[in-house]
PDB file of N, CA and C in Angstrom:
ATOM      1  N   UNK A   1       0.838  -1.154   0.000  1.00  0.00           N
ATOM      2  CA  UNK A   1       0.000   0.000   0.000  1.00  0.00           C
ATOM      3  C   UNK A   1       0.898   1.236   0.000  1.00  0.00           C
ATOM      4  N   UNK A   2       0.448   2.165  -0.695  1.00  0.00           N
ATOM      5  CA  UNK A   2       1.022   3.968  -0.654  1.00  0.00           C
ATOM      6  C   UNK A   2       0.553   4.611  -0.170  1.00  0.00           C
ATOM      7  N   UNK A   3       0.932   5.328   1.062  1.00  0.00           N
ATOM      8  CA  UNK A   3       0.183   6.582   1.739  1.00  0.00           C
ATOM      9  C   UNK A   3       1.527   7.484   1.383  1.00  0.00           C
ATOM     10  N   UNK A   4       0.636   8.670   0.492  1.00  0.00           N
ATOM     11  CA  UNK A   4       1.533  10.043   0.634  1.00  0.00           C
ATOM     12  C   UNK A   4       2.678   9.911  -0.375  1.00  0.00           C
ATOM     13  N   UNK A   5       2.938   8.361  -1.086  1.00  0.00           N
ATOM     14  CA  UNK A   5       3.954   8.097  -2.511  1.00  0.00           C
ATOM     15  C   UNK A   5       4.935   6.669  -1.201  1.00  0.00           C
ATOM     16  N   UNK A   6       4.602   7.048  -0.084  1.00  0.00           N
ATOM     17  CA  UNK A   6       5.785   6.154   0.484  1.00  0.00           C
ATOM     18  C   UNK A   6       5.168   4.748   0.606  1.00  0.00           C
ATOM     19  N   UNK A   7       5.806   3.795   0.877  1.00  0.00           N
ATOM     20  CA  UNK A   7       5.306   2.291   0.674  1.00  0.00           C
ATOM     21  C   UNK A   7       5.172   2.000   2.065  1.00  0.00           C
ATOM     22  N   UNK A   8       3.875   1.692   1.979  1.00  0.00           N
ATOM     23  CA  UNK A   8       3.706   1.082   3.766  1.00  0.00           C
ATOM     24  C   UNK A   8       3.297  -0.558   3.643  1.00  0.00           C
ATOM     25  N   UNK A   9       3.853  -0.821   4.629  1.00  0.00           N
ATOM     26  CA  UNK A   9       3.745  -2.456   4.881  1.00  0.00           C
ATOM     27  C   UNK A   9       2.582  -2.750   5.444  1.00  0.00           C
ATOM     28  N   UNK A  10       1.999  -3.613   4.772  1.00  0.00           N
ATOM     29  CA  UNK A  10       0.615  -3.961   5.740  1.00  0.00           C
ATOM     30  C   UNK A  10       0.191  -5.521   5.886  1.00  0.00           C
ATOM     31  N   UNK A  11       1.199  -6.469   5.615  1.00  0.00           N
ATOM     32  CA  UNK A  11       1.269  -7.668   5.976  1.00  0.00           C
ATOM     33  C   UNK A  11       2.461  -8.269   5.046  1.00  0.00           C
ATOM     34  N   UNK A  12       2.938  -9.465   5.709  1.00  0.00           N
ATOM     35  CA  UNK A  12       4.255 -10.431   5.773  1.00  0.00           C
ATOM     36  C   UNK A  12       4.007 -12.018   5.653  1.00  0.00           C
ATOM     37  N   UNK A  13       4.825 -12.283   5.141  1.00  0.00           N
ATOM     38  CA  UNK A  13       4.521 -13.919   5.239  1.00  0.00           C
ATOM     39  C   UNK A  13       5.767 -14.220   4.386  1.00  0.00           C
ATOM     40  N   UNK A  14       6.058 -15.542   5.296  1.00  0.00           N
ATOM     41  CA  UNK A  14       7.342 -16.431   5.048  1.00  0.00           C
ATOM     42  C   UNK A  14       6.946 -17.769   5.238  1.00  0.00           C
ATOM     43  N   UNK A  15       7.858 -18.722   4.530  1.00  0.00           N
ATOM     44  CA  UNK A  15       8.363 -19.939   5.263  1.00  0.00           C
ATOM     45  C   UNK A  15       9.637 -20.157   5.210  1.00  0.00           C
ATOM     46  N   UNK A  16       9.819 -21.214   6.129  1.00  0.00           N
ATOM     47  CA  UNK A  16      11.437 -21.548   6.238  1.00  0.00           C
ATOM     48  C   UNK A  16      11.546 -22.778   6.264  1.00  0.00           C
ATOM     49  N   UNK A  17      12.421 -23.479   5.277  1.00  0.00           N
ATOM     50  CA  UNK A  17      12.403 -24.752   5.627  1.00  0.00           C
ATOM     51  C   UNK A  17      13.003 -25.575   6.744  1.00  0.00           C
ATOM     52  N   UNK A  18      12.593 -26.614   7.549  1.00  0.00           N
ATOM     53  CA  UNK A  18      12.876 -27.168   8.583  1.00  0.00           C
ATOM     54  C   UNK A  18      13.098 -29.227   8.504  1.00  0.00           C
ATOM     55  N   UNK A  19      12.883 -29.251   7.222  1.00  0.00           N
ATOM     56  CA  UNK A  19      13.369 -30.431   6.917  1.00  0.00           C
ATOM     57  C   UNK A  19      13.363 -30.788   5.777  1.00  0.00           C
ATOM     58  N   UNK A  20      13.565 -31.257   4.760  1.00  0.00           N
ATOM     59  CA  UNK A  20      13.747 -31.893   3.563  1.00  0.00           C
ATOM     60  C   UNK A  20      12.332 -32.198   2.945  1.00  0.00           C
ATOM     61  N   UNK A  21      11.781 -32.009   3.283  1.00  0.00           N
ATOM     62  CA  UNK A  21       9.806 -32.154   2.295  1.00  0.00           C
ATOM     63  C   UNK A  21       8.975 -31.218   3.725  1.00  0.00           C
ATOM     64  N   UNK A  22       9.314 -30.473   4.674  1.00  0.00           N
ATOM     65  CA  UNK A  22       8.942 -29.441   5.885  1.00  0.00           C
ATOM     66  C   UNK A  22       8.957 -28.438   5.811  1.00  0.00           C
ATOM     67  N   UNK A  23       8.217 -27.323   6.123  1.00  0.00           N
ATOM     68  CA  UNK A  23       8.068 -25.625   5.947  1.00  0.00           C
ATOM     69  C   UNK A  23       7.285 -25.463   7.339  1.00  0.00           C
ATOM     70  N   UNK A  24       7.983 -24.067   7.588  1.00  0.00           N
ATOM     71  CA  UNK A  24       7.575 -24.054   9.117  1.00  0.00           C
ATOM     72  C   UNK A  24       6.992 -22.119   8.206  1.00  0.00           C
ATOM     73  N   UNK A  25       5.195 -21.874   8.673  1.00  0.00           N
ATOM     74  CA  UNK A  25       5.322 -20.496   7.977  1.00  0.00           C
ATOM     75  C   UNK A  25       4.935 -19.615   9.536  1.00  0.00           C
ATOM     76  N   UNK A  26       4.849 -18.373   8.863  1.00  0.00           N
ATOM     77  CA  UNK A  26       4.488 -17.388   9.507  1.00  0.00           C
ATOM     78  C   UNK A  26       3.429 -16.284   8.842  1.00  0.00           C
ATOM     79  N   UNK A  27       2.877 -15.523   9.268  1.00  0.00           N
ATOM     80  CA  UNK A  27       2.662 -13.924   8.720  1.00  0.00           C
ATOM     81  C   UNK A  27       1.737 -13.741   9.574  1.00  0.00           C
ATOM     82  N   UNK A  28       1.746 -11.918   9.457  1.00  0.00           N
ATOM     83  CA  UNK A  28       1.501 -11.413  10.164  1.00  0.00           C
ATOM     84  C   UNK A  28       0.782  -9.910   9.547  1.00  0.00           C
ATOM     85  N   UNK A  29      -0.369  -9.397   9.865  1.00  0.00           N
ATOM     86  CA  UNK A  29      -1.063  -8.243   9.262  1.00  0.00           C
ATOM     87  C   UNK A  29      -1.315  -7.327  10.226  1.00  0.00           C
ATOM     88  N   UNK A  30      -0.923  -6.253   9.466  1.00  0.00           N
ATOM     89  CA  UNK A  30      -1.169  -4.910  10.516  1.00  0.00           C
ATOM     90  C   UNK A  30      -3.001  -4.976  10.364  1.00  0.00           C
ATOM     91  N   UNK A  31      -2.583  -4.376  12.367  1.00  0.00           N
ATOM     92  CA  UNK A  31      -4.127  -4.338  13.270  1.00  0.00           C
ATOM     93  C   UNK A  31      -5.649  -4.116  11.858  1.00  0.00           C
ATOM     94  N   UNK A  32      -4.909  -2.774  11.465  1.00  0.00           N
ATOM     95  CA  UNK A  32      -6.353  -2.601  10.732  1.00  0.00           C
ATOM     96  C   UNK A  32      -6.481  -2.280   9.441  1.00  0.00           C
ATOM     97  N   UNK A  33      -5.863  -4.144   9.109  1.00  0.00           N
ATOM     98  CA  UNK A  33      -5.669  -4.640   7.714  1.00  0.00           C
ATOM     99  C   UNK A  33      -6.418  -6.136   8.203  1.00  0.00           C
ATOM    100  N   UNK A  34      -6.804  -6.499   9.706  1.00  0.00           N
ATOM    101  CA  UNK A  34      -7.274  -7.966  10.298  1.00  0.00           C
ATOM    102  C   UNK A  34      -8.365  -7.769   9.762  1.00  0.00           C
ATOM    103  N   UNK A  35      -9.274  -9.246   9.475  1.00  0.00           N
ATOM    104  CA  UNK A  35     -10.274  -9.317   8.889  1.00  0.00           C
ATOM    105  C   UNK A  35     -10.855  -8.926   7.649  1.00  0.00           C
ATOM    106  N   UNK A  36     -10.295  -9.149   6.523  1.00  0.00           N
ATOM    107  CA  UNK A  36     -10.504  -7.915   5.455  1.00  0.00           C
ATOM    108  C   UNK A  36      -9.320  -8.905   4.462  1.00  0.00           C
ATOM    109  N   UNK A  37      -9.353 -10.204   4.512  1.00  0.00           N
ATOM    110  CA  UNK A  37      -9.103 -11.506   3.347  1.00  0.00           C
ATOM    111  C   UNK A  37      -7.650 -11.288   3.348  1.00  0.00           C
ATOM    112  N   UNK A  38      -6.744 -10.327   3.916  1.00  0.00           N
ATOM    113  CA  UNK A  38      -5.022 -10.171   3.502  1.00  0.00           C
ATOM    114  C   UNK A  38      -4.663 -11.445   3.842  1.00  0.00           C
ATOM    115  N   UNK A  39      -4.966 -12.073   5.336  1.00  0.00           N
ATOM    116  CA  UNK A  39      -4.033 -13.148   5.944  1.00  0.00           C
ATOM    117  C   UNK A  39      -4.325 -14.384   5.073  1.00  0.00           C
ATOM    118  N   UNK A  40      -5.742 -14.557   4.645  1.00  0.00           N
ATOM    119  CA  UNK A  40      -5.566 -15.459   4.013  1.00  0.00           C
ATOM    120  C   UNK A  40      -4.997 -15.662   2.969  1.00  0.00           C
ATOM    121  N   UNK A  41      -5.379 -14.075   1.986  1.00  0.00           N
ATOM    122  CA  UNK A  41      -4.369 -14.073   0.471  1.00  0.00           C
ATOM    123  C   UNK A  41      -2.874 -15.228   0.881  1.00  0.00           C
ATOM    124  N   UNK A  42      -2.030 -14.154   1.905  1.00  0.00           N
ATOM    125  CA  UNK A  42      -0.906 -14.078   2.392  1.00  0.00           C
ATOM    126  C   UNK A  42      -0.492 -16.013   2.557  1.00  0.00           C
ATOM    127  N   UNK A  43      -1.567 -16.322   3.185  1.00  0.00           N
ATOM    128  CA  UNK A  43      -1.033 -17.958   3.722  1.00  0.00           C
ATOM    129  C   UNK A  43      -1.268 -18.826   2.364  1.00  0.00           C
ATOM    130  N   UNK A  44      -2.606 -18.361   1.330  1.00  0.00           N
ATOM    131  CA  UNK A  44      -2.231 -19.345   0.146  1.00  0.00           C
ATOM    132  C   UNK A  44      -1.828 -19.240  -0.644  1.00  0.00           C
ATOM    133  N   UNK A  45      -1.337 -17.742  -0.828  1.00  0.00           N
ATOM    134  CA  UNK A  45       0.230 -17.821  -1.600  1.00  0.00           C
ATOM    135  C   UNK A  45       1.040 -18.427  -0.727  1.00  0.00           C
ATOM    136  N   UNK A  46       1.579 -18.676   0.603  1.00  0.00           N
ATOM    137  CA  UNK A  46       2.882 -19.491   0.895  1.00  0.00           C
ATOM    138  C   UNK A  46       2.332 -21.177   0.474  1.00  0.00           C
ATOM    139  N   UNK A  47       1.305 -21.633   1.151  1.00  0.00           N
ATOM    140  CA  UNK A  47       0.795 -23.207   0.680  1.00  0.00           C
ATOM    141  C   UNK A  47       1.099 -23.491  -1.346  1.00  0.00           C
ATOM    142  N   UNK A  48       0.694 -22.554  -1.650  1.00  0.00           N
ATOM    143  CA  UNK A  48       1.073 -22.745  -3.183  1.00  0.00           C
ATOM    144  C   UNK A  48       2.350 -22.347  -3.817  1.00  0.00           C
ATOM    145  N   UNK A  49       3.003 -22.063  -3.188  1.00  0.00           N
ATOM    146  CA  UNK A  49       4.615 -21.617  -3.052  1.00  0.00           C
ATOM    147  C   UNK A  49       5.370 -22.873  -2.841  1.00  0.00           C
ATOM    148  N   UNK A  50       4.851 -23.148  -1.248  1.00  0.00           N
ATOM    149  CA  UNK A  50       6.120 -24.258  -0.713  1.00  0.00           C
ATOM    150  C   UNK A  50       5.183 -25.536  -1.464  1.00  0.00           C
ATOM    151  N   UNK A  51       4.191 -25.995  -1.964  1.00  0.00           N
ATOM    152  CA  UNK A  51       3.597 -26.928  -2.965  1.00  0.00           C
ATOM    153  C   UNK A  51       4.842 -26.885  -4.213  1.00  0.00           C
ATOM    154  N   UNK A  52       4.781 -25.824  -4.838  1.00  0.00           N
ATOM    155  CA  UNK A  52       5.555 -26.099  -5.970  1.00  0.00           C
ATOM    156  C   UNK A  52       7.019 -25.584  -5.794  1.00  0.00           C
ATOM    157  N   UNK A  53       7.513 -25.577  -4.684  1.00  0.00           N
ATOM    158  CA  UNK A  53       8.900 -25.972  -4.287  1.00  0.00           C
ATOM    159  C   UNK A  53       9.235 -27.200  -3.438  1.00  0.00           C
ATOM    160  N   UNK A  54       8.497 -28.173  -3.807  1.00  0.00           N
ATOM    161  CA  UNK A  54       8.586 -29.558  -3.225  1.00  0.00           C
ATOM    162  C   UNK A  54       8.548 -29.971  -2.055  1.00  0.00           C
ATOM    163  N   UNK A  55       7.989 -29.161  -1.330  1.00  0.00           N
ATOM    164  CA  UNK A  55       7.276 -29.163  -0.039  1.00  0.00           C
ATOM    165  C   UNK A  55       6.036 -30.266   0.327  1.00  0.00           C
ATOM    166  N   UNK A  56       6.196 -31.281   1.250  1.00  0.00           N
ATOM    167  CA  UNK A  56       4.537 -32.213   1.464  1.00  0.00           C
ATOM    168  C   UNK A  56       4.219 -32.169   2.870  1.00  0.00           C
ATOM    169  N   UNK A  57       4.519 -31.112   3.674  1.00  0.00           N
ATOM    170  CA  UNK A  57       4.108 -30.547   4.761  1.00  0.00           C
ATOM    171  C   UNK A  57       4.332 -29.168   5.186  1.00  0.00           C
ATOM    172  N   UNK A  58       3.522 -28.553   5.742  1.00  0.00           N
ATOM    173  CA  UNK A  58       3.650 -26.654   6.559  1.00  0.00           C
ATOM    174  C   UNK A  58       3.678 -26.735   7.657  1.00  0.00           C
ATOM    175  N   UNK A  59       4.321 -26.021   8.727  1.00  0.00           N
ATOM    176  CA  UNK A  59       3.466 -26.077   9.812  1.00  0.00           C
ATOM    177  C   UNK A  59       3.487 -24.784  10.510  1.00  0.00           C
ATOM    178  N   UNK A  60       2.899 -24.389  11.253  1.00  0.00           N
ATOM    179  CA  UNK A  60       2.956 -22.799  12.068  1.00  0.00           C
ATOM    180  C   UNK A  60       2.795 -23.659  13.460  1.00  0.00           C
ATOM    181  N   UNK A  61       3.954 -22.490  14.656  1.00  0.00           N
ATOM    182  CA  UNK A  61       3.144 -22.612  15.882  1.00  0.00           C
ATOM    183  C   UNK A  61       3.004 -21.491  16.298  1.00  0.00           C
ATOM    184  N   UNK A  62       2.153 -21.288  17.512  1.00  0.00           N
ATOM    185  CA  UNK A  62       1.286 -20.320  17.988  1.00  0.00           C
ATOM    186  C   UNK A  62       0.527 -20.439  19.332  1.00  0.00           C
ATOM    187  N   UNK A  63       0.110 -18.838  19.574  1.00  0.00           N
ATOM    188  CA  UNK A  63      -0.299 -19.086  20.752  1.00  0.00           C
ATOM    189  C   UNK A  63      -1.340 -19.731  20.871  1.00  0.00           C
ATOM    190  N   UNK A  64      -1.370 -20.313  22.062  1.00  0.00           N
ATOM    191  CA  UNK A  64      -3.034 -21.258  21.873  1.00  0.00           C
ATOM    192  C   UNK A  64      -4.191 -19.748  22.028  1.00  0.00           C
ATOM    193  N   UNK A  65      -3.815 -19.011  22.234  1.00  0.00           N
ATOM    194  CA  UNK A  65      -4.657 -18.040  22.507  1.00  0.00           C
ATOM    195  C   UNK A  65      -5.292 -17.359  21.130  1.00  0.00           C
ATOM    196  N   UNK A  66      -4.853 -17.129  20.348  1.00  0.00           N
ATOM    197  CA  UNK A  66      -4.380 -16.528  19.024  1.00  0.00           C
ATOM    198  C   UNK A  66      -5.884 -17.170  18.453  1.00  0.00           C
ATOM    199  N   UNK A  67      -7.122 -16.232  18.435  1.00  0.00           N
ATOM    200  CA  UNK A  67      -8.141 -17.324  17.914  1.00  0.00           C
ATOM    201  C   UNK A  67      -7.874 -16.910  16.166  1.00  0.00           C
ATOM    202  N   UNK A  68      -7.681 -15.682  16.081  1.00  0.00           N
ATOM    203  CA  UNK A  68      -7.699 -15.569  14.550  1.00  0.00           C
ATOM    204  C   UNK A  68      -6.956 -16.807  13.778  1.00  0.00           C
ATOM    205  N   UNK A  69      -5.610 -17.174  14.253  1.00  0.00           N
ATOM    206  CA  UNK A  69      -4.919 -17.904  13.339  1.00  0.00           C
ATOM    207  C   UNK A  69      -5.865 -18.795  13.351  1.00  0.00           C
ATOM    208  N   UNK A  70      -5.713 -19.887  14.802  1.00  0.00           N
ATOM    209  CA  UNK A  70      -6.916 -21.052  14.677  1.00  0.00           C
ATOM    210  C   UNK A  70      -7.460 -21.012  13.775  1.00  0.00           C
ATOM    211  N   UNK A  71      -8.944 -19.306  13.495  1.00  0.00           N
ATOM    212  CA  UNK A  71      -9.879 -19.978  12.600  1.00  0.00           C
ATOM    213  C   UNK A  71      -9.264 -19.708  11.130  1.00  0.00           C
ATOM    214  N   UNK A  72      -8.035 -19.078  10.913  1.00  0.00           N
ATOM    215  CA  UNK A  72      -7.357 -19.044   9.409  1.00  0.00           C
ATOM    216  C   UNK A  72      -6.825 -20.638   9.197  1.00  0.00           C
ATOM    217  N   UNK A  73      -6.186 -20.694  10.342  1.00  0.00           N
ATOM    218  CA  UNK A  73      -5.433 -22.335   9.951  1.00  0.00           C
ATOM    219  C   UNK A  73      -6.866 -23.578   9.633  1.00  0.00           C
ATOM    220  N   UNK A  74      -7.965 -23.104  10.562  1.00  0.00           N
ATOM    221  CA  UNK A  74      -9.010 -24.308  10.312  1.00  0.00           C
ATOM    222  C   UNK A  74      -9.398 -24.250   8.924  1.00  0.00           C
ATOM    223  N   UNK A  75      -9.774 -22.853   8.652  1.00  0.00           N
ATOM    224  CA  UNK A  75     -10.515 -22.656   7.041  1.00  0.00           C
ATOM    225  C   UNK A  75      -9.836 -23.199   6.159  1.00  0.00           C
ATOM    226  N   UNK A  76      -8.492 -22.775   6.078  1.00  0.00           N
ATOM    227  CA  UNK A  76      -7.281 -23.145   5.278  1.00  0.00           C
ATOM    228  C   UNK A  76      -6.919 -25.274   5.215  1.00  0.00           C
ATOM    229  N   UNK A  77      -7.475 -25.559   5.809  1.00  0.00           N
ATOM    230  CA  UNK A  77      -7.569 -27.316   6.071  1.00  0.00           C
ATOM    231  C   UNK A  77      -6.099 -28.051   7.243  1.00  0.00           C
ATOM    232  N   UNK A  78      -6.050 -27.213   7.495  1.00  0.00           N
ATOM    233  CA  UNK A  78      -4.802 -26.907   8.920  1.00  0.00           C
ATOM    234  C   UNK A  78      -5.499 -28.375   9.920  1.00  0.00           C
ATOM    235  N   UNK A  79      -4.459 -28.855  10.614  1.00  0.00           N
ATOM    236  CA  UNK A  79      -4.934 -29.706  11.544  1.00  0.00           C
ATOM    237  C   UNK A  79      -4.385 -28.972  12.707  1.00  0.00           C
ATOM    238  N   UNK A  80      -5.076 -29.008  14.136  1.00  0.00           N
ATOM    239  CA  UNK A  80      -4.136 -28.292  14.961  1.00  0.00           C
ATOM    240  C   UNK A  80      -4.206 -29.360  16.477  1.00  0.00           C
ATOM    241  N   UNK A  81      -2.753 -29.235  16.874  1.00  0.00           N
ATOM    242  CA  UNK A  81      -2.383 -30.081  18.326  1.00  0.00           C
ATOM    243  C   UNK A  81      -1.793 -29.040  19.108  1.00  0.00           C
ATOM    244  N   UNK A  82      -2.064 -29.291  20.157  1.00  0.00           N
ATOM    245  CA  UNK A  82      -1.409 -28.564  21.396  1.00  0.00           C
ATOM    246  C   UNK A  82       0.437 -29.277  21.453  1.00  0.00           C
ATOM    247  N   UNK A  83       0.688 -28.010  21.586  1.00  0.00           N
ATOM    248  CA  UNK A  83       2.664 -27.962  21.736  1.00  0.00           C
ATOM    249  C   UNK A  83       2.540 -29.059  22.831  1.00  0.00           C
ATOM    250  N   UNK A  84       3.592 -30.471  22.689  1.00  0.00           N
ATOM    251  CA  UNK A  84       3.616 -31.153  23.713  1.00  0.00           C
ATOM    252  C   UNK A  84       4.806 -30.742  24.810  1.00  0.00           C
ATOM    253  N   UNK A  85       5.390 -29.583  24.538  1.00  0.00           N
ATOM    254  CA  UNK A  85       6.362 -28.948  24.922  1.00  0.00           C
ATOM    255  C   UNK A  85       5.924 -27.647  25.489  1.00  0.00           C
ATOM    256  N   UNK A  86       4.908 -27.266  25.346  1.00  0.00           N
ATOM    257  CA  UNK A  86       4.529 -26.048  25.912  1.00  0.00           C
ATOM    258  C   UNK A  86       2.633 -25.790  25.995  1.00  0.00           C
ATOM    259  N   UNK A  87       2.078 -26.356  26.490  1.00  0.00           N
ATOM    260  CA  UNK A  87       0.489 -26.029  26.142  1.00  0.00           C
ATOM    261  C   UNK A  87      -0.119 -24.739  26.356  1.00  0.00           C
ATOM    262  N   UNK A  88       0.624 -23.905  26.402  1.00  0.00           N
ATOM    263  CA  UNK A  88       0.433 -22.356  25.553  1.00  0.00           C
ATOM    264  C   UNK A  88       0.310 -22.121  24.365  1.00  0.00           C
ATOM    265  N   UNK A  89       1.023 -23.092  23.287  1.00  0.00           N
ATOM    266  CA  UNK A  89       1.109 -23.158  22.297  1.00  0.00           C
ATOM    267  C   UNK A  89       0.508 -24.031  21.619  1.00  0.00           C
ATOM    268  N   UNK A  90       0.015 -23.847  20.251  1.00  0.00           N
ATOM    269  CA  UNK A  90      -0.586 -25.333  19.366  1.00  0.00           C
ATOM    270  C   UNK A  90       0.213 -24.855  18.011  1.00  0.00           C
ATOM    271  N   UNK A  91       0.317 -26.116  17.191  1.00  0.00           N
ATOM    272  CA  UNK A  91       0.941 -26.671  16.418  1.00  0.00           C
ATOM    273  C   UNK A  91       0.020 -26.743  15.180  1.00  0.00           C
ATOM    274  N   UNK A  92       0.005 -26.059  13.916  1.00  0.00           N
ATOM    275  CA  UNK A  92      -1.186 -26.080  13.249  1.00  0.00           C
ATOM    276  C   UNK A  92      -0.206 -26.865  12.041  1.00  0.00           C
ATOM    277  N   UNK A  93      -0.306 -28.200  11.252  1.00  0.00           N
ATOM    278  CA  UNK A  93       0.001 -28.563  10.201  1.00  0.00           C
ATOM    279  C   UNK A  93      -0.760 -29.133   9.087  1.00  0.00           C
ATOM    280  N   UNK A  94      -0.838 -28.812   7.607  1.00  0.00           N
ATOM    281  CA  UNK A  94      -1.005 -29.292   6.948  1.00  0.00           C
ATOM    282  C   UNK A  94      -0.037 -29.845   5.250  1.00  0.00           C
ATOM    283  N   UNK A  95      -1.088 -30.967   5.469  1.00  0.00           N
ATOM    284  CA  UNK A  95      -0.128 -31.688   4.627  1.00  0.00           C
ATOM    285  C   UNK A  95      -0.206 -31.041   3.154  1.00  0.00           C
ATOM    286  N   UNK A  96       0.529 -30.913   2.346  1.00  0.00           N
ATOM    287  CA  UNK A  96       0.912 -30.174   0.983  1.00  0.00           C
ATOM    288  C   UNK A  96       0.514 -31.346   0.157  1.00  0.00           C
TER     289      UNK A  96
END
């Protein structure tokens, strides 16, 4: 987005790989850019990204608190487990 000619950021998204057919993603949208289809744009461009860079799993973790991701990761066909390492956290993966 351009406010004023300068380029403002209004959401992010990555993955990183974490194993040999594994992608661990992220992103993240400014406050009042939430709700309004960016995060999802954002996550299925990475699923169709790490798909055709030979990727057959994603995964994000997160706070268990975090309901937005939840219901992005559910819509998106996300499976989600609680961190067995931390149950603050859940573990959202789907398979590519």
């Amino acid at each position: 987005m351009h406010d004023n000619g300068q380029l403002i950021e209004v959401g992010v998204s990555r993955y990183a790989a974490t194993g040999e057919q594994q992608c661990e993603s992220a992103i993240t949208v400014a406050d009042e850019w939430n709700h309004l289809g960016l995060g999802t744009l954002l996550m299925e461009h990475l699923i169709k990204a790490a798909r055709h860079n030979g990727y057959r799993q994603m995964y994000s973790v997160d706070s268990a608190s975090n309901a937005p991701m939840r219901d992005l990761a559910r819509s998106l066909g996300f499976e989600t487990y609680t961190d067995p390492d931390d149950r603050h956290q859940v573990i959202h993966r789907l398979q590519l």
